[in-house]
PDB file of N, CA and C in Angstrom:
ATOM      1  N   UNK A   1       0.838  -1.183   0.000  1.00  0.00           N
ATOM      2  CA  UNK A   1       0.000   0.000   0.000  1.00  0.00           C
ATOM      3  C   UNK A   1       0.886   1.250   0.000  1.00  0.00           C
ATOM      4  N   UNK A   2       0.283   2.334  -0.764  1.00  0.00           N
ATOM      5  CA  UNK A   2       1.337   3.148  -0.925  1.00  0.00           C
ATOM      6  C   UNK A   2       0.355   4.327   0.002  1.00  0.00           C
ATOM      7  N   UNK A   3       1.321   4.912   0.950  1.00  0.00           N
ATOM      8  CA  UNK A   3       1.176   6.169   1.504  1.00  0.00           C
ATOM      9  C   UNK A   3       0.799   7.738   0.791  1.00  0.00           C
ATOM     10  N   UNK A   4      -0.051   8.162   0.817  1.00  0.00           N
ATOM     11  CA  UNK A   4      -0.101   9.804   0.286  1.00  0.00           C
ATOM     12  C   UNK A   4       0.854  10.776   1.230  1.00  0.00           C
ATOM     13  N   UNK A   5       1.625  11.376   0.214  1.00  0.00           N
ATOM     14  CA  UNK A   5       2.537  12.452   1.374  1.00  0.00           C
ATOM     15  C   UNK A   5       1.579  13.298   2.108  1.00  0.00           C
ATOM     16  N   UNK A   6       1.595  13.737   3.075  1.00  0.00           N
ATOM     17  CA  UNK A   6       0.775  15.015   3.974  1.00  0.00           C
ATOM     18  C   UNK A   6       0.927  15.793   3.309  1.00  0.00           C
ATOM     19  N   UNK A   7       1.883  16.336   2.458  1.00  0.00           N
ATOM     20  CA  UNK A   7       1.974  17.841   1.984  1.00  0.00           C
ATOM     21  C   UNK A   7       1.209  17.538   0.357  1.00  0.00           C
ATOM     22  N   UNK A   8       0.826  16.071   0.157  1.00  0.00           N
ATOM     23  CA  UNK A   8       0.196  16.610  -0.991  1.00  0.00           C
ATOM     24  C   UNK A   8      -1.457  17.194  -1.141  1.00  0.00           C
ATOM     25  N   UNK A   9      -1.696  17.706  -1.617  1.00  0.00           N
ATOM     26  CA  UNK A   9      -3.158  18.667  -2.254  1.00  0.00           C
ATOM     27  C   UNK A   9      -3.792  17.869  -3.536  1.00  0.00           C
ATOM     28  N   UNK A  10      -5.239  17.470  -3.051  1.00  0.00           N
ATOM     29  CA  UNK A  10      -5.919  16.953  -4.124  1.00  0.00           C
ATOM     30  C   UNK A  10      -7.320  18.061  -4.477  1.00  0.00           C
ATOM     31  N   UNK A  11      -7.038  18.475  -5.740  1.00  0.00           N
ATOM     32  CA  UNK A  11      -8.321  19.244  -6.125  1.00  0.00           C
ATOM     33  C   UNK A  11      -9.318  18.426  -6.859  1.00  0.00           C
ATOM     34  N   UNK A  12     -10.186  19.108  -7.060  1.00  0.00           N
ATOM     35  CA  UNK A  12     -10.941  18.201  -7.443  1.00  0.00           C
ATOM     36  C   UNK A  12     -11.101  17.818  -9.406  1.00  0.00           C
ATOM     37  N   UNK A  13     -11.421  17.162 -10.401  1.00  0.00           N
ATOM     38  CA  UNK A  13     -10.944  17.074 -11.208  1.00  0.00           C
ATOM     39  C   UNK A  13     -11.123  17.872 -12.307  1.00  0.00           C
ATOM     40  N   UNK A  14     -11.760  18.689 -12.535  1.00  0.00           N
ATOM     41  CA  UNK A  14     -11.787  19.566 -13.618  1.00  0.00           C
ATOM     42  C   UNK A  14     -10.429  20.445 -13.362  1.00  0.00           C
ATOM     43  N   UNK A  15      -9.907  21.027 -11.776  1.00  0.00           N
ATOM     44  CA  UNK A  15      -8.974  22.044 -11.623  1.00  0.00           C
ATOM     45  C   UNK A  15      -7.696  21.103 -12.058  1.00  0.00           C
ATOM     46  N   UNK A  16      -7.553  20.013 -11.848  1.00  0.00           N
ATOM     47  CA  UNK A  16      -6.429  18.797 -12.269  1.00  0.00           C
ATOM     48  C   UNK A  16      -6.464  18.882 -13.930  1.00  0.00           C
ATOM     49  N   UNK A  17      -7.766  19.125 -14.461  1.00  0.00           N
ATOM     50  CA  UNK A  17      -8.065  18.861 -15.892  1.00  0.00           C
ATOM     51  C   UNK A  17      -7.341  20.381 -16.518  1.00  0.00           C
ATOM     52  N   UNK A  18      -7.726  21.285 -16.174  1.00  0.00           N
ATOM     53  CA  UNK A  18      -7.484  22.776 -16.670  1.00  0.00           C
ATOM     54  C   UNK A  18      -5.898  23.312 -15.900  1.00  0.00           C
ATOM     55  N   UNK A  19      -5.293  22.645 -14.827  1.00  0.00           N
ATOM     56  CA  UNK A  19      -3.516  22.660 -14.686  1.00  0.00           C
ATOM     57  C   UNK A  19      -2.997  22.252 -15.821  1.00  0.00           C
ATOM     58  N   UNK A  20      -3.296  21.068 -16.196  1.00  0.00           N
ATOM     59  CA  UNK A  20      -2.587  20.321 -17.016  1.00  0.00           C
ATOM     60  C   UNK A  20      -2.823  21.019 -18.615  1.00  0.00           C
ATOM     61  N   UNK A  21      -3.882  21.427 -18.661  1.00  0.00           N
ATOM     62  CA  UNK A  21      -4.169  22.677 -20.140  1.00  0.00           C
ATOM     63  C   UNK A  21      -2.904  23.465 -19.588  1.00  0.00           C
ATOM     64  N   UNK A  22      -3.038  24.417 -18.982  1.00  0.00           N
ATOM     65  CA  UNK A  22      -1.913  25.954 -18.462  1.00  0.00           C
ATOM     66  C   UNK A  22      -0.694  24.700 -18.795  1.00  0.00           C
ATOM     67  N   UNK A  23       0.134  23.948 -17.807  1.00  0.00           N
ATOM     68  CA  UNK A  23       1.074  24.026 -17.946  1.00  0.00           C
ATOM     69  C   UNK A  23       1.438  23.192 -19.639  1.00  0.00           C
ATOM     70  N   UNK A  24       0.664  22.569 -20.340  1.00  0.00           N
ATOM     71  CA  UNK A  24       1.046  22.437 -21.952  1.00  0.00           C
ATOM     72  C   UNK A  24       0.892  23.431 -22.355  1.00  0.00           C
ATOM     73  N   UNK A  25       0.265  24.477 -22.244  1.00  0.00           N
ATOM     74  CA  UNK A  25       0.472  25.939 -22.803  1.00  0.00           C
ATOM     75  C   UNK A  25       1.336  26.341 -22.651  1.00  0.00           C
ATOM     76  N   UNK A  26       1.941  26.616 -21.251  1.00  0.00           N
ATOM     77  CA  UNK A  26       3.060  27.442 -21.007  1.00  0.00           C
ATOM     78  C   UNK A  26       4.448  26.692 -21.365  1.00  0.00           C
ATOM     79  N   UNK A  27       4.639  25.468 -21.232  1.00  0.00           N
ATOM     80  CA  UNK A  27       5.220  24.531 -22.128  1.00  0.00           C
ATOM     81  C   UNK A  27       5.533  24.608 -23.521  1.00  0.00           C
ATOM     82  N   UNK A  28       4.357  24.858 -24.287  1.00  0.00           N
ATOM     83  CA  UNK A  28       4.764  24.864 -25.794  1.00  0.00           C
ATOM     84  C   UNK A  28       4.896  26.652 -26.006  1.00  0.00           C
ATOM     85  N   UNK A  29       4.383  27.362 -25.246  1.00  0.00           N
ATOM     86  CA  UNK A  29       4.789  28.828 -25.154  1.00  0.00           C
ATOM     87  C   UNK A  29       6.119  28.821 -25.164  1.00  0.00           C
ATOM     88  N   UNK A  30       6.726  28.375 -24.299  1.00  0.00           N
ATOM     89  CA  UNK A  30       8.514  28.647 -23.562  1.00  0.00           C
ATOM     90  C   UNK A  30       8.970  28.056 -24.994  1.00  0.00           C
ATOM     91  N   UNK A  31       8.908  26.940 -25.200  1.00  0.00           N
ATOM     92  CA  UNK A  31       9.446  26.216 -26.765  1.00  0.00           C
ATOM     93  C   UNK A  31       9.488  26.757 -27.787  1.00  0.00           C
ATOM     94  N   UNK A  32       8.215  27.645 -28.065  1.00  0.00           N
ATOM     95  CA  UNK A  32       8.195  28.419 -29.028  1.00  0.00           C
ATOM     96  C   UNK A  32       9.224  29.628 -28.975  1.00  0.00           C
ATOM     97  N   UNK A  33       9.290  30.024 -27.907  1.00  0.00           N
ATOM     98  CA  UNK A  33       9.769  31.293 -27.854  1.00  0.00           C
ATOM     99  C   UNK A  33      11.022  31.487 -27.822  1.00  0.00           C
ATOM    100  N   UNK A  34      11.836  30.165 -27.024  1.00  0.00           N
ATOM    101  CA  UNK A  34      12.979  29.832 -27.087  1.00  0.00           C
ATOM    102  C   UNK A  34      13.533  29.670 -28.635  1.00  0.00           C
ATOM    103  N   UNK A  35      12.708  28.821 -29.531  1.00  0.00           N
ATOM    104  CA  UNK A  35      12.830  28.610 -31.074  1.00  0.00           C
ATOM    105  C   UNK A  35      12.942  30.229 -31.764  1.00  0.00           C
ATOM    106  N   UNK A  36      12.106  30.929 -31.466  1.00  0.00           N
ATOM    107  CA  UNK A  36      11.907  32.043 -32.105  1.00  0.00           C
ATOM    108  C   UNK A  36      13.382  32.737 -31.614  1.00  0.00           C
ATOM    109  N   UNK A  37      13.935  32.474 -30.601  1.00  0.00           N
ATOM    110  CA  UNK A  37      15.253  33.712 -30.287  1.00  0.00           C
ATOM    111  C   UNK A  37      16.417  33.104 -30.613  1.00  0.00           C
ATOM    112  N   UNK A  38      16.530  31.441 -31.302  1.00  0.00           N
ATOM    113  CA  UNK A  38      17.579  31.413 -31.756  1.00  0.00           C
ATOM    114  C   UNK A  38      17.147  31.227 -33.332  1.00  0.00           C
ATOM    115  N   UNK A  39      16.059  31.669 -33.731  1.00  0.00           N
ATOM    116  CA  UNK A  39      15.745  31.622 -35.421  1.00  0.00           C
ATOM    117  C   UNK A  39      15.525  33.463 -35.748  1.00  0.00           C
ATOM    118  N   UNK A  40      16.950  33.883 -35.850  1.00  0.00           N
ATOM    119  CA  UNK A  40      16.773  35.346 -35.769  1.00  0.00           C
ATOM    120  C   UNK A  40      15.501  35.309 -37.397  1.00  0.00           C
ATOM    121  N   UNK A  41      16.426  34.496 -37.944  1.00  0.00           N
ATOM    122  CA  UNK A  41      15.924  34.718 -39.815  1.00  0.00           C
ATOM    123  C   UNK A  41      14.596  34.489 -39.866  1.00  0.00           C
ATOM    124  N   UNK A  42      13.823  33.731 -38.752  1.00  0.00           N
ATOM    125  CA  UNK A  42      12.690  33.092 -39.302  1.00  0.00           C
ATOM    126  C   UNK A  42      11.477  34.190 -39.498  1.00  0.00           C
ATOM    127  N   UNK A  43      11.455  35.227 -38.716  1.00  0.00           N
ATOM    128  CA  UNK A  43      11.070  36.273 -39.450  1.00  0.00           C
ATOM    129  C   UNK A  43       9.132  36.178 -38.233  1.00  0.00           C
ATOM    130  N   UNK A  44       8.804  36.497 -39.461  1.00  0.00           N
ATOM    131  CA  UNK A  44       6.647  36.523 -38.673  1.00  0.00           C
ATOM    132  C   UNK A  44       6.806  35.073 -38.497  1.00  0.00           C
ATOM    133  N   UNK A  45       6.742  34.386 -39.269  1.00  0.00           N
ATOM    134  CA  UNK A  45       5.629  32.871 -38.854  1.00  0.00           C
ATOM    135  C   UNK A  45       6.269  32.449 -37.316  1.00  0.00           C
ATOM    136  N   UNK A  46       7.536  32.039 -37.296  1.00  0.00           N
ATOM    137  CA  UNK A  46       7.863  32.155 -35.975  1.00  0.00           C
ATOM    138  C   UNK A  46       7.628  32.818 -34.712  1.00  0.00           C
ATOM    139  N   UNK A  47       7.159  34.129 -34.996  1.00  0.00           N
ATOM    140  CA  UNK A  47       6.885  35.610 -33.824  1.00  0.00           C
ATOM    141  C   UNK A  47       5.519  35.023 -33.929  1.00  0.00           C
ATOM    142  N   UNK A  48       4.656  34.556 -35.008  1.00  0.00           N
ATOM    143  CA  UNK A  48       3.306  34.768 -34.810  1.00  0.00           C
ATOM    144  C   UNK A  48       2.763  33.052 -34.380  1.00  0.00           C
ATOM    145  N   UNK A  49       3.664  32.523 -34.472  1.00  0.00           N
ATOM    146  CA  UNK A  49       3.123  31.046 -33.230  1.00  0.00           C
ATOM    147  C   UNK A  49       3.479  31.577 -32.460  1.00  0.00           C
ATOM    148  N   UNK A  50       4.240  32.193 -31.654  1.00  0.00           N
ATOM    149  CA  UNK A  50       5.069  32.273 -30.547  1.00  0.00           C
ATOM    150  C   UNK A  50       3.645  33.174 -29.572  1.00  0.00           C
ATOM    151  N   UNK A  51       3.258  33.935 -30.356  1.00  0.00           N
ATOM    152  CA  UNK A  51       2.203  34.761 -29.967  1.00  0.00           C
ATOM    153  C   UNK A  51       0.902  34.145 -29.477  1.00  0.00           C
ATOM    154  N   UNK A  52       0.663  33.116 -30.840  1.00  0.00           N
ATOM    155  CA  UNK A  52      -0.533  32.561 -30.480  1.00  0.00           C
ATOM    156  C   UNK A  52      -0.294  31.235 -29.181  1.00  0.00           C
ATOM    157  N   UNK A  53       0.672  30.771 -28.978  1.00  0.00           N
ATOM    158  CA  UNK A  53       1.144  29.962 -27.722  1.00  0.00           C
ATOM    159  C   UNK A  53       0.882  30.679 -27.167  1.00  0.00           C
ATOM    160  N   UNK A  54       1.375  31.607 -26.207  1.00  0.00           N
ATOM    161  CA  UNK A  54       1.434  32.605 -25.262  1.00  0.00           C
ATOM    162  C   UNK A  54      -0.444  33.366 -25.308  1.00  0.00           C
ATOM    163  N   UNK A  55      -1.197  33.169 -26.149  1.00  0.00           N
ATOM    164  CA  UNK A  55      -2.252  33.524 -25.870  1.00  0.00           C
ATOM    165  C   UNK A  55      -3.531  32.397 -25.513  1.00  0.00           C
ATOM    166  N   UNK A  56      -2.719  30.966 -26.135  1.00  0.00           N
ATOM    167  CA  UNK A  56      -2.919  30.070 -25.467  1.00  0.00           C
ATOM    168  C   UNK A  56      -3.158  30.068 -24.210  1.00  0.00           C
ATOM    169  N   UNK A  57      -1.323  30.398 -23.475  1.00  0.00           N
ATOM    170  CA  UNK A  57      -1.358  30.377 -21.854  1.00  0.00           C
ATOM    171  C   UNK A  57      -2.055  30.973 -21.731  1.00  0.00           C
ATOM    172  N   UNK A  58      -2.221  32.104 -21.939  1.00  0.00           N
ATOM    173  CA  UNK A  58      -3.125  33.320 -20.733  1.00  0.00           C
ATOM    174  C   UNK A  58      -4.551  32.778 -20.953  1.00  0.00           C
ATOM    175  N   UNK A  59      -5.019  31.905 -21.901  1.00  0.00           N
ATOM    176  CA  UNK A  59      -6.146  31.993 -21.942  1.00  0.00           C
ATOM    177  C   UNK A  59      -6.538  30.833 -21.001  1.00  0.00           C
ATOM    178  N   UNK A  60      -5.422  29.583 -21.074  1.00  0.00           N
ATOM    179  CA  UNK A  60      -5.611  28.512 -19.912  1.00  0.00           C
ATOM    180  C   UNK A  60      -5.621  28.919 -18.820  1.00  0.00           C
ATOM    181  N   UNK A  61      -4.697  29.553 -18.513  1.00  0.00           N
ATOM    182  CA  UNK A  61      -4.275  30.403 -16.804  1.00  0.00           C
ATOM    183  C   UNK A  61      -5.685  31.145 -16.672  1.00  0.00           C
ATOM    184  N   UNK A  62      -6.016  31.935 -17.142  1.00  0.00           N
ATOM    185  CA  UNK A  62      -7.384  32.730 -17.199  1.00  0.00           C
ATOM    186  C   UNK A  62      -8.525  31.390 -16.678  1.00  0.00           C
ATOM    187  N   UNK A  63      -8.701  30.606 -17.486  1.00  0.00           N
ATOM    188  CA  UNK A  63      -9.511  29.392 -16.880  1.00  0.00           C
ATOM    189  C   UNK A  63      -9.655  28.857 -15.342  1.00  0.00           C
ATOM    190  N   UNK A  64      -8.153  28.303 -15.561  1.00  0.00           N
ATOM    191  CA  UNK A  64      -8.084  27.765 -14.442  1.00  0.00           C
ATOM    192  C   UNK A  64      -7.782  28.729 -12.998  1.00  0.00           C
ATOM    193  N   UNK A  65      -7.389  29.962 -13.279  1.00  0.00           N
ATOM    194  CA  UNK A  65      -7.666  30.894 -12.401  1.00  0.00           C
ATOM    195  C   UNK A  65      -9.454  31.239 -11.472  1.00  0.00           C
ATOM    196  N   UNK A  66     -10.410  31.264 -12.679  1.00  0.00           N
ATOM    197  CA  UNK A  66     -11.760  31.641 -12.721  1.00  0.00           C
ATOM    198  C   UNK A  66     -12.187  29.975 -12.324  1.00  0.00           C
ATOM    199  N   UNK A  67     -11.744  29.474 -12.254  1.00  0.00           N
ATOM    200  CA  UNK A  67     -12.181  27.721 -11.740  1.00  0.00           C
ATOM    201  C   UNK A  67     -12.010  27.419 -10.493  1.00  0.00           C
ATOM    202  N   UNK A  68     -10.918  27.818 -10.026  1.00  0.00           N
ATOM    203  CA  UNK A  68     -10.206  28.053  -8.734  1.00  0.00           C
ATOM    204  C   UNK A  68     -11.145  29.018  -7.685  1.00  0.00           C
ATOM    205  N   UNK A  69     -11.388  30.159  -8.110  1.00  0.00           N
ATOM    206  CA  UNK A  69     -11.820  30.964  -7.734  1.00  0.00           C
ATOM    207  C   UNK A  69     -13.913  30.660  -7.156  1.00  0.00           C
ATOM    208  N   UNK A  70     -14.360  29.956  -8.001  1.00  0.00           N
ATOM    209  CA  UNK A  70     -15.628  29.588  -8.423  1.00  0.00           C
ATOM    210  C   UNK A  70     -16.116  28.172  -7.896  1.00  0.00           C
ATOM    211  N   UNK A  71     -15.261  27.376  -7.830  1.00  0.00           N
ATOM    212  CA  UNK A  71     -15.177  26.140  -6.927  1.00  0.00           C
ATOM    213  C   UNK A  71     -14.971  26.260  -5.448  1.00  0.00           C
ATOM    214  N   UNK A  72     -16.179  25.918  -4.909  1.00  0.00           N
ATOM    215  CA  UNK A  72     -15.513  25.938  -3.143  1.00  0.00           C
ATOM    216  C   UNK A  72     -14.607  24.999  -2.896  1.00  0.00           C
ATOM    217  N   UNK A  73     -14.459  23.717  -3.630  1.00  0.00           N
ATOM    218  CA  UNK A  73     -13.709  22.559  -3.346  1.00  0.00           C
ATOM    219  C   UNK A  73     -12.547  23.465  -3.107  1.00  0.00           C
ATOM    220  N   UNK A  74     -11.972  24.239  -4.409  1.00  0.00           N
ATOM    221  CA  UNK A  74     -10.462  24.607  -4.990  1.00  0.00           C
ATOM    222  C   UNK A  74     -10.315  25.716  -4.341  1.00  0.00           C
ATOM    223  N   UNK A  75     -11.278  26.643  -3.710  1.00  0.00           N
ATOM    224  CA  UNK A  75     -10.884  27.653  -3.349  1.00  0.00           C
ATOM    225  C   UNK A  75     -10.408  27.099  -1.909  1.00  0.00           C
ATOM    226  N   UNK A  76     -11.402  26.559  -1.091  1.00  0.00           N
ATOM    227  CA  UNK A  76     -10.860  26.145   0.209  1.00  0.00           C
ATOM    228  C   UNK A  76      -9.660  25.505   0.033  1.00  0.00           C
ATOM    229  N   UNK A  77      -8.959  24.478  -0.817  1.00  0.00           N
ATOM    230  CA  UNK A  77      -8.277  23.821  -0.784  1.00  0.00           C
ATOM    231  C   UNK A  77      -6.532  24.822  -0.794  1.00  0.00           C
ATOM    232  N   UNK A  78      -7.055  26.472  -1.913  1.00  0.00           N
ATOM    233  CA  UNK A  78      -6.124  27.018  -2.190  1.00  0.00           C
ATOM    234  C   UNK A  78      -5.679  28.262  -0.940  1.00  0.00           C
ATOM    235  N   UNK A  79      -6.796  28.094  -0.023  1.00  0.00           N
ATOM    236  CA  UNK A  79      -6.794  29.291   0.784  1.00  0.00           C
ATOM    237  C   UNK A  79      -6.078  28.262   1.905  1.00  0.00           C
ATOM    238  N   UNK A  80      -6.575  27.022   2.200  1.00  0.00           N
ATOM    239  CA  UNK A  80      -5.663  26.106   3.534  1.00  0.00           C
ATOM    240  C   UNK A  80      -4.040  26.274   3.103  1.00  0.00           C
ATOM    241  N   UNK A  81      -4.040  26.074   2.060  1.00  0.00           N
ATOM    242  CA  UNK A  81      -2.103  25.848   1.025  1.00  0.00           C
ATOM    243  C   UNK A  81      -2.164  27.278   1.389  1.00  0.00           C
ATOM    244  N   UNK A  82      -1.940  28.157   0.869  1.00  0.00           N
ATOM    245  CA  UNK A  82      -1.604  29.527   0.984  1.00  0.00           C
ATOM    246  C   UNK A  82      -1.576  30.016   2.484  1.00  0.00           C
ATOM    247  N   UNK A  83      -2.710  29.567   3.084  1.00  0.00           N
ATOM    248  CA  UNK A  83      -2.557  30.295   4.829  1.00  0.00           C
ATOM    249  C   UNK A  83      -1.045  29.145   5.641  1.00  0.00           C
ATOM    250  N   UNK A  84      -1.043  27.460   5.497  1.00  0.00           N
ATOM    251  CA  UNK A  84      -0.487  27.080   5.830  1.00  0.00           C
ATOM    252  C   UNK A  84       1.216  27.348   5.523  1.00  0.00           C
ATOM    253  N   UNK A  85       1.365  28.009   4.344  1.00  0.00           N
ATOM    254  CA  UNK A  85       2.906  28.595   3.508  1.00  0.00           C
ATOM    255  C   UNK A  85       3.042  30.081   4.497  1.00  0.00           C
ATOM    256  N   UNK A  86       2.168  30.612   4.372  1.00  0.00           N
ATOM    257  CA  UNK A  86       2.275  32.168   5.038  1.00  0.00           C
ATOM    258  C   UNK A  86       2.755  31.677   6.962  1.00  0.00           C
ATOM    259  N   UNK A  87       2.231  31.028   7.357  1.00  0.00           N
ATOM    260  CA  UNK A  87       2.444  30.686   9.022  1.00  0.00           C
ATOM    261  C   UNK A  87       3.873  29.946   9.221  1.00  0.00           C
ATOM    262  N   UNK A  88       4.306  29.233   8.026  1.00  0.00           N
ATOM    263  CA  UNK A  88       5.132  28.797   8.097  1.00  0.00           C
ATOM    264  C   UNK A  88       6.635  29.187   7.928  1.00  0.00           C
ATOM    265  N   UNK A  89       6.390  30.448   7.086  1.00  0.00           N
ATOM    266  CA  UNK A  89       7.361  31.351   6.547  1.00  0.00           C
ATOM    267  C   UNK A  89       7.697  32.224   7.581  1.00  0.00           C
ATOM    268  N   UNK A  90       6.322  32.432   8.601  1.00  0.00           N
ATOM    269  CA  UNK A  90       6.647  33.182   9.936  1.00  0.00           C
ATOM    270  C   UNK A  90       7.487  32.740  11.138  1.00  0.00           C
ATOM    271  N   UNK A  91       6.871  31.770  11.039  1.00  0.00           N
ATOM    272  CA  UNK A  91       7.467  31.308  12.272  1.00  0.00           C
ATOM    273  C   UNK A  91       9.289  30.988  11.878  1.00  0.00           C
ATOM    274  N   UNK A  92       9.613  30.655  10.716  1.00  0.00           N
ATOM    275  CA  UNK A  92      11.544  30.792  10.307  1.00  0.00           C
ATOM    276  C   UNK A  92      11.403  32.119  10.376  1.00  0.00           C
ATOM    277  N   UNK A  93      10.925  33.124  10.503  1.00  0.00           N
ATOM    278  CA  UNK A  93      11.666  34.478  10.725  1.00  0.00           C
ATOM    279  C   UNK A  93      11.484  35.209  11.762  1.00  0.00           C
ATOM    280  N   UNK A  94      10.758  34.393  12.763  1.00  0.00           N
ATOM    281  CA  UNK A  94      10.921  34.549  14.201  1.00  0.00           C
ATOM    282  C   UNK A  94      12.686  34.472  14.623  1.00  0.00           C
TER     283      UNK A  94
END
């Protein structure tokens, strides 16, 4: 039987469904963009995927932001993570 770590966080599955959108966005964003700055020559078509990736992300992040926000599951889940990081950060700078 395998143990769940304590520190891990389970949301519920659409917010699992719409992470995994953002981070292949921001994924093929970074790729693109990285491609585009060592293809000085390649000119628009390169700048203009690079663009539409990156509007990709914001548009996943935008999602899963407004999902987060709109879900009590995800919001409680994101406000326990966030208050438990903030108390913890205090007390090392005691």
């Amino acid at each position: 039987m395998v143990e769940k770590s304590a520190t891990e966080i389970r949301f519920c599955d659409e917010y699992e469904d719409l992470f995994d959108q953002c981070l292949h966005a921001l994924t093929q964003w970074t790729r693109l963009r990285a491609f585009g700055d060592r293809q000085d020559s390649a000119g628009m078509p390169a700048k203009s995927e690079a663009q539409r990736a990156e509007r990709g992300y914001v548009a996943a992040f935008s999602a899963l932001r407004r999902h987060s926000r709109g879900c009590i599951l995800c919001e409680e889940r994101l406000r326990v993570h966030a208050n438990s990081g903030l108390s913890s950060a205090a007390s090392r700078a005691s």
